[in-house]
Protein backbone atom coordinates (compact mmCIF):
# COMPACT_ATOMS: atom_id res chain seq x y z
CA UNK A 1 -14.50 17.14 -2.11
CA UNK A 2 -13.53 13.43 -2.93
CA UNK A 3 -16.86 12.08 -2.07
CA UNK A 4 -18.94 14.49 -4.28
CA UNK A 5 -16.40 13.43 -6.91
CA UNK A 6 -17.52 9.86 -6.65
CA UNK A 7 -20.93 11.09 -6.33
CA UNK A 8 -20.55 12.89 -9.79
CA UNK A 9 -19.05 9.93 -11.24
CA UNK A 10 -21.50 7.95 -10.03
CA UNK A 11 -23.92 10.40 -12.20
CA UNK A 12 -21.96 10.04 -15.19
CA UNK A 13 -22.93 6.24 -15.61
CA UNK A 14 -25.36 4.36 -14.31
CA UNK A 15 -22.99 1.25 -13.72
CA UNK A 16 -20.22 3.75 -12.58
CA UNK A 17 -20.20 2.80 -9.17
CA UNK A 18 -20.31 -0.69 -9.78
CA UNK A 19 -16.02 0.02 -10.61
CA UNK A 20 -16.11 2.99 -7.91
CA UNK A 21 -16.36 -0.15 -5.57
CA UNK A 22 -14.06 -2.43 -7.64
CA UNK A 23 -11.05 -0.50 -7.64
CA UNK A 24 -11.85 1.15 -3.87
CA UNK A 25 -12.07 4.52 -5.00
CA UNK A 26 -14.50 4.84 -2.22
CA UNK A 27 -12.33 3.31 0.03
CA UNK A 28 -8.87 5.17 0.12
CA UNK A 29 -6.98 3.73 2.28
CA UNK A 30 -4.88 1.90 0.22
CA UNK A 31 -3.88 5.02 -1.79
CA UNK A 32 -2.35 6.71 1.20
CA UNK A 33 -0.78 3.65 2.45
CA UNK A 34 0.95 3.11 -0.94
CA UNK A 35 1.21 6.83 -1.55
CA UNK A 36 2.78 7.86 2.02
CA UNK A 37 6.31 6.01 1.34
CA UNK A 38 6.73 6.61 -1.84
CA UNK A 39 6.42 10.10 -0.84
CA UNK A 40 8.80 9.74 1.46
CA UNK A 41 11.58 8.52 -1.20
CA UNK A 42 10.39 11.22 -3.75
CA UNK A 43 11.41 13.90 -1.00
CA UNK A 44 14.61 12.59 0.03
CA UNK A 45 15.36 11.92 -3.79
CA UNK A 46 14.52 15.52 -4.19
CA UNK A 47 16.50 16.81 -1.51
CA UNK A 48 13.22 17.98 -0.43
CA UNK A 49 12.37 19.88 -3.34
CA UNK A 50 10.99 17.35 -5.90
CA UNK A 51 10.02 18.02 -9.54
CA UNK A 52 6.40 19.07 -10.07
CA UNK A 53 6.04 16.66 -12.76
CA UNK A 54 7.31 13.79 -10.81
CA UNK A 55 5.35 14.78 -8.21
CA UNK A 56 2.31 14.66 -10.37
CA UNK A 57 3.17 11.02 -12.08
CA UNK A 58 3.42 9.82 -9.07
CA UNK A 59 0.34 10.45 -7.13
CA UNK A 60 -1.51 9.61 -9.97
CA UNK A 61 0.39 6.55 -10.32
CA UNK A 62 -0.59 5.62 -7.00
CA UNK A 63 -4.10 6.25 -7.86
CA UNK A 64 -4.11 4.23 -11.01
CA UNK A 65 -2.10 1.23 -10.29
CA UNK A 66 -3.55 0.95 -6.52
CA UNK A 67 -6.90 0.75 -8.58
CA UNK A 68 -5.81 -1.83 -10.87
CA UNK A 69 -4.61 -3.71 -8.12
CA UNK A 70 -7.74 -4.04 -6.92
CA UNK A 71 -9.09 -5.20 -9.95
CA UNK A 72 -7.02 -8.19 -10.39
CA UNK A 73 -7.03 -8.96 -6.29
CA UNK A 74 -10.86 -9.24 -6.94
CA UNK A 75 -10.67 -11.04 -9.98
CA UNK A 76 -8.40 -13.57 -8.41
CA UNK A 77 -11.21 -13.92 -4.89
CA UNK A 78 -14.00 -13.85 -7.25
CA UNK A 79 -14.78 -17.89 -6.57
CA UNK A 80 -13.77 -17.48 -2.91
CA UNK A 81 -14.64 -13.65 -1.72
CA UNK A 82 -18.47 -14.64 -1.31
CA UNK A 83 -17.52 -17.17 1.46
CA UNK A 84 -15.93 -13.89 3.42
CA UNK A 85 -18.35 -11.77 5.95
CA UNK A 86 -16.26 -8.62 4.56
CA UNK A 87 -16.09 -9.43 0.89
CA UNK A 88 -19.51 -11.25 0.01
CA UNK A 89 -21.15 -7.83 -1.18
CA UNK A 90 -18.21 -7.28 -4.08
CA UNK A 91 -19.37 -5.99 -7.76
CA UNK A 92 -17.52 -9.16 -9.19
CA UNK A 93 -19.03 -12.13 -6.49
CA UNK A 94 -22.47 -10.45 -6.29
CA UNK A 95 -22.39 -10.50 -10.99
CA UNK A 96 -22.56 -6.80 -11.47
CA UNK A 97 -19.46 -6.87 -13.16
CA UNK A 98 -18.07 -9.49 -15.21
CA UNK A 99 -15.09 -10.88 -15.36
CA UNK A 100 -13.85 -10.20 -18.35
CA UNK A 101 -14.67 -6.73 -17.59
CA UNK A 102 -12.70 -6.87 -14.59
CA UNK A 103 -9.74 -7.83 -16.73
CA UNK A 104 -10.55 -5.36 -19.88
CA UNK A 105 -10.78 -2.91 -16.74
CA UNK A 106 -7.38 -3.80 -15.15
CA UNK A 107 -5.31 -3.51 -18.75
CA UNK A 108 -7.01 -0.33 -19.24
CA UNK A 109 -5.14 1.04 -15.80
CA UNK A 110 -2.13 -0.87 -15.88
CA UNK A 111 -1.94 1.30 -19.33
CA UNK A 112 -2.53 4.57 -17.80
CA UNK A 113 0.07 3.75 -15.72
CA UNK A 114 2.88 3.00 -18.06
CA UNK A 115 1.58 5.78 -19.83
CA UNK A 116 2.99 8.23 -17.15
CA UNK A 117 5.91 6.27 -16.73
CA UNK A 118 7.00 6.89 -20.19
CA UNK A 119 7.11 10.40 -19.34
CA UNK A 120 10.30 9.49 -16.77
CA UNK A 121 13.22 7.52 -18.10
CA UNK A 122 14.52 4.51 -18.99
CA UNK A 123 15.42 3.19 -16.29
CA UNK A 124 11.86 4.11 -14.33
CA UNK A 125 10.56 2.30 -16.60
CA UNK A 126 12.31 -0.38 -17.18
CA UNK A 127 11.45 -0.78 -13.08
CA UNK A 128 7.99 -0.16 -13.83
CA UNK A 129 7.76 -3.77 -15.24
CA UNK A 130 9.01 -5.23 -12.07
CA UNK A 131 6.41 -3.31 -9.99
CA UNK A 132 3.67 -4.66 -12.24
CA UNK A 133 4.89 -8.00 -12.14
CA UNK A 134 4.38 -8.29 -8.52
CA UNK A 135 0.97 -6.32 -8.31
CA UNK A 136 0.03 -9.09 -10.59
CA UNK A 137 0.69 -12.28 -8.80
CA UNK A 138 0.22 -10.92 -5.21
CA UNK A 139 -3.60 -12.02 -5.22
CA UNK A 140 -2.54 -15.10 -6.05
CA UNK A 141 -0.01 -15.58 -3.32
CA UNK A 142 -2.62 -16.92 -0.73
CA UNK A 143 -3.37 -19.70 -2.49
CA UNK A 144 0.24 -21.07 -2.26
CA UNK A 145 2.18 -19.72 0.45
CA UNK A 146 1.78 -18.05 4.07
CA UNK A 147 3.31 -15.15 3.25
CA UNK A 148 1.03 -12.71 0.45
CA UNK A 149 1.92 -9.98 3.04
CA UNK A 150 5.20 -9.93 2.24
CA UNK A 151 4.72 -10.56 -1.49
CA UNK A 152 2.40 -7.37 -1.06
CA UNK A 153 4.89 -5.41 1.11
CA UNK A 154 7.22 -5.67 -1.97
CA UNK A 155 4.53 -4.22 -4.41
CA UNK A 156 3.46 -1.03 -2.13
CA UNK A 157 7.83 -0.81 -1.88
CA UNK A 158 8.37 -0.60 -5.76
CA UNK A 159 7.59 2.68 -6.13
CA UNK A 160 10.16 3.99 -3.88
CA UNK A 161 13.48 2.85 -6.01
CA UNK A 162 11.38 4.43 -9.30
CA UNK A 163 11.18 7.29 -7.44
CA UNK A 164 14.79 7.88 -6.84
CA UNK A 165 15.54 6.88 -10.67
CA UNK A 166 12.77 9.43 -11.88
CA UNK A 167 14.04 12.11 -9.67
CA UNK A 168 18.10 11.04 -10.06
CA UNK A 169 18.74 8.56 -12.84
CA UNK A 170 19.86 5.86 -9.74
CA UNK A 171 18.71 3.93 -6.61
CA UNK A 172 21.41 5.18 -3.96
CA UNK A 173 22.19 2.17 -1.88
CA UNK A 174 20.99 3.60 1.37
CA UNK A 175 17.34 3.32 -0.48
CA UNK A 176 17.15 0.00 0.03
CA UNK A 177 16.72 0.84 3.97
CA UNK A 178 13.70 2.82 2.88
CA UNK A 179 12.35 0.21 0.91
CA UNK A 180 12.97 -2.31 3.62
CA UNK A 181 11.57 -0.58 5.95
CA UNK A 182 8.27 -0.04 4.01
CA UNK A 183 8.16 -3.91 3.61
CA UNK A 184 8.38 -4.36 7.02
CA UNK A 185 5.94 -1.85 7.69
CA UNK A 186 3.39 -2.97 5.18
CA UNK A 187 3.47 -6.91 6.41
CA UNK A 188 3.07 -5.82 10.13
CA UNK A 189 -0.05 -3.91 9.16
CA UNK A 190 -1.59 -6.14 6.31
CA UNK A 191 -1.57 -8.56 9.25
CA UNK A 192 -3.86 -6.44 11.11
CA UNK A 193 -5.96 -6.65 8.08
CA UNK A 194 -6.03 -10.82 7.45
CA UNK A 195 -6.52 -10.82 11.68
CA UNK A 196 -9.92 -9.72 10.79
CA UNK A 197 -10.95 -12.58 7.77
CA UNK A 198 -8.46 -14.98 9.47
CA UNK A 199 -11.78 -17.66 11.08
CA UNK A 200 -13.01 -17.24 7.24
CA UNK A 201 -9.58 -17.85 5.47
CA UNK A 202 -8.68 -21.00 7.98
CA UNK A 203 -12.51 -22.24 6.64
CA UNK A 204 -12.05 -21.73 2.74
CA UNK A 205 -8.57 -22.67 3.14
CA UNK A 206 -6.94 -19.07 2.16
CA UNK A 207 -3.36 -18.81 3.75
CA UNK A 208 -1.79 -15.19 5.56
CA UNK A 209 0.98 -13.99 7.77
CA UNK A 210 -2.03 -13.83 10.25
CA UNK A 211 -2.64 -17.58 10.12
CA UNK A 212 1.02 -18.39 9.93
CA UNK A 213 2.22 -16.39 13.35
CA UNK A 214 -1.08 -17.32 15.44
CA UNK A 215 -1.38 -16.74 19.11
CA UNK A 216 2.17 -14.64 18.58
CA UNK A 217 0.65 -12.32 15.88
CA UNK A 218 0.48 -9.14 17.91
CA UNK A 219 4.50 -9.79 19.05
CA UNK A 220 5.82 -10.51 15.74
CA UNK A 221 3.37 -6.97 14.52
CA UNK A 222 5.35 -5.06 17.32
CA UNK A 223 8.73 -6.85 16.28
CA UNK A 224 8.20 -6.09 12.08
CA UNK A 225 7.01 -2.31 13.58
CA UNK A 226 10.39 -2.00 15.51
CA UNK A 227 12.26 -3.29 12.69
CA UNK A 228 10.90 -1.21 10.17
CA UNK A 229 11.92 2.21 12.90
CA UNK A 230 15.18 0.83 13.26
CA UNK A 231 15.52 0.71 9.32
CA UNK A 232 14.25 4.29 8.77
CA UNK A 233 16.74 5.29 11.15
CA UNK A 234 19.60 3.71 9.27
CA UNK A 235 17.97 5.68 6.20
CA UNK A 236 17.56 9.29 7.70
CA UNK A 237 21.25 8.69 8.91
CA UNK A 238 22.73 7.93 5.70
CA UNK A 239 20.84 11.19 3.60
CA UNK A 240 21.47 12.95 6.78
CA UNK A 241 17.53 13.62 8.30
CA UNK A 242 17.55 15.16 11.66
CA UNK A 243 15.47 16.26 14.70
CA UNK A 244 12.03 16.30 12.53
CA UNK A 245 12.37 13.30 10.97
CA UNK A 246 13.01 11.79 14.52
CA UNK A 247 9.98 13.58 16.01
CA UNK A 248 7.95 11.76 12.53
CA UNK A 249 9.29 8.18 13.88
CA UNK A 250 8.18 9.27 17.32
CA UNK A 251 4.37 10.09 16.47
CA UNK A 252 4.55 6.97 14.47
CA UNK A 253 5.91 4.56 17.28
CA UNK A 254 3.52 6.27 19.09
CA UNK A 255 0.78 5.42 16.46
CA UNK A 256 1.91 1.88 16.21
CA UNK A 257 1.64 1.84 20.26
CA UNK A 258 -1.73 2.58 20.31
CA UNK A 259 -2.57 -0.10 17.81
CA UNK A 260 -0.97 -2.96 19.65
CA UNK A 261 -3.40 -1.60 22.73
CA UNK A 262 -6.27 -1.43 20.99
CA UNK A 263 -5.87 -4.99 19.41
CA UNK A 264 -5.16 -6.36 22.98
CA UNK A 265 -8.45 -8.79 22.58
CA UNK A 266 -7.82 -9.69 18.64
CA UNK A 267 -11.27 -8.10 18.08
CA UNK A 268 -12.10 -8.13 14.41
CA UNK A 269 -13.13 -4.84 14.17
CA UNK A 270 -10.25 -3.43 16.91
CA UNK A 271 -8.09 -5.26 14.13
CA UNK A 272 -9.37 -3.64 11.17
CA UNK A 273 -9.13 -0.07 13.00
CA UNK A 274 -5.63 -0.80 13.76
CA UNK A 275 -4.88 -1.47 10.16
CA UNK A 276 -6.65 2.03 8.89
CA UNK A 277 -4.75 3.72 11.94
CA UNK A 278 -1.53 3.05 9.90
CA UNK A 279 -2.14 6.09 7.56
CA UNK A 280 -1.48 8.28 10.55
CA UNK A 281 1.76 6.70 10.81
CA UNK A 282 2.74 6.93 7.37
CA UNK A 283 1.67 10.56 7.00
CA UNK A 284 3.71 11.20 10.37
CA UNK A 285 6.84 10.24 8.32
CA UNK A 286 6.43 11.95 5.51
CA UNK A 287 5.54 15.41 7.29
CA UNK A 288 8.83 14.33 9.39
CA UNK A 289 10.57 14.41 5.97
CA UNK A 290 8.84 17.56 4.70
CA UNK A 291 9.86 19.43 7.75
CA UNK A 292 13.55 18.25 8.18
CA UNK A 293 14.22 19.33 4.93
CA UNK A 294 12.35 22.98 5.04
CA UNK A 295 14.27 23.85 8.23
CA UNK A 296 17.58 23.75 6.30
């Protein structure tokens, strides 16, 4: 069903899938990493029975602003992108968009966005800002610093505290475990993902976690993994999660297992499998979540 929506898009306008491909649309990944913990959040906020119209904001929301994240991620790359194997194809390097397109493009999603915020409260949105603030600069992290994954991990967290305002009015303290454990999470597997441009970024001079940790890369993946499980267990304690929540961390230490076999040999393409694999473990949470709170 989600392909033959692109495909009808792509019908619509004959330069439609010219932005299909800038914002990923065809490549959603990305949604469900972003979507999976703030899920997770909007379900405990809920006590497992969220609002419909939160629900709703929010998974668009995810759509929209992982979209315009995109957008400005390629418009920051656009000078650099066509010196990466992966990236050299991209609607902005190859001049089927152009750049002020890109950035007409982004301000028309980052709108969207706050759009559905405004249908929350003030303090949701008044969080919103910070959230959009750091999808901003993220692309630009690389240029300065070794550490964009982290920068990146606190973007895909920021939903998770406007969850529990748009569902509650507050951010309970024991959030912040969730939210630190999604950071964790998201660093460990965008590492995965720069493992497989890292002999291109050491040439054009891009920096990453993947560059930074080197020959101890898969360790430190296994140690931010273990972390981020030891934080979700902190969380489930303090709103109380029990035996299905536990079984979700299992599946997804099991998941995160299997990645740190499969990347035994640093492959590039082992490496970029072990980053999509990390949906599986997301989703594993969140049904962990779902479950817990449905056997009450």
């Amino acid at each position: 069903m989600y392909v033959r929506l692109l495909h009808a898009m792509n019908r619509l306008h004959p330069r439609a899938w010219d932005f299909i491909q800038l914002t990923r649309l065809d490549k959603p990944i990305g949604v469900y990493l972003l979507l999976w913990p703030t899920l997770w959040a909007l379900w405990i906020a809920g006590n497992g029975q969220p609002s419909i119209g939160n629900l709703a904001i929010f998974v668009v929301g995810v759509v929209l602003m992982r979209a315009a994240g995109c957008v400005i991620n390629d418009f920051a790359d656009r000078k650099v992108d066509g010196h990466v194997q992966r990236t050299e194809q991209r609607p902005l390097v190859s001049g089927r968009i152009r750049s002020s397109e890109a950035l007409m493009f982004f301000a028309l999603l980052v709108s969207l966005s706050f759009l559905l915020v405004l249908c929350t409260n003030t303090a949701t949105v008044a969080l919103s800002l910070g959230g959009l603030a750091l999808a901003a600069c993220y692309p630009f992290m690389k240029r300065y610093t070794y550490y964009p994954q982290v920068v990146l991990g606190a973007a895909f967290s920021w939903g998770m505290p406007m969850a529990f305002t748009a569902q509650t009015g507050h951010v309970p303290a024991a959030a912040w475990w969730l939210y630190l454990a999604n950071l964790l999470w998201t660093v460990a597997y965008d590492t995965y993902y720069a493992m497989t441009d890292r002999e291109d970024d050491l040439r054009i001079g891009v920096k990453s976690t993947a560059i930074l940790f080197g020959a101890w890369d898969r360790r430190i993946i296994g140690l931010l993994q273990g972390l981020a499980i030891l934080c979700l267990l902190f969380a489930g304690t303090s709103f109380g999660l029990g035996g299905w929540f536990h079984a979700g961390l299992g599946v997804a230490a099991a998941c995160f297992v299997w990645e740190a076999w499969h990347t035994r040999t640093r492959e590039r393409l082992a490496c970029f499998k072990a980053f999509l694999h990390n949906h599986w473990a997301g989703m594993a949470i969140f049904v962990g979540i779902v479950l817990d709170y449905a056997a009450r």
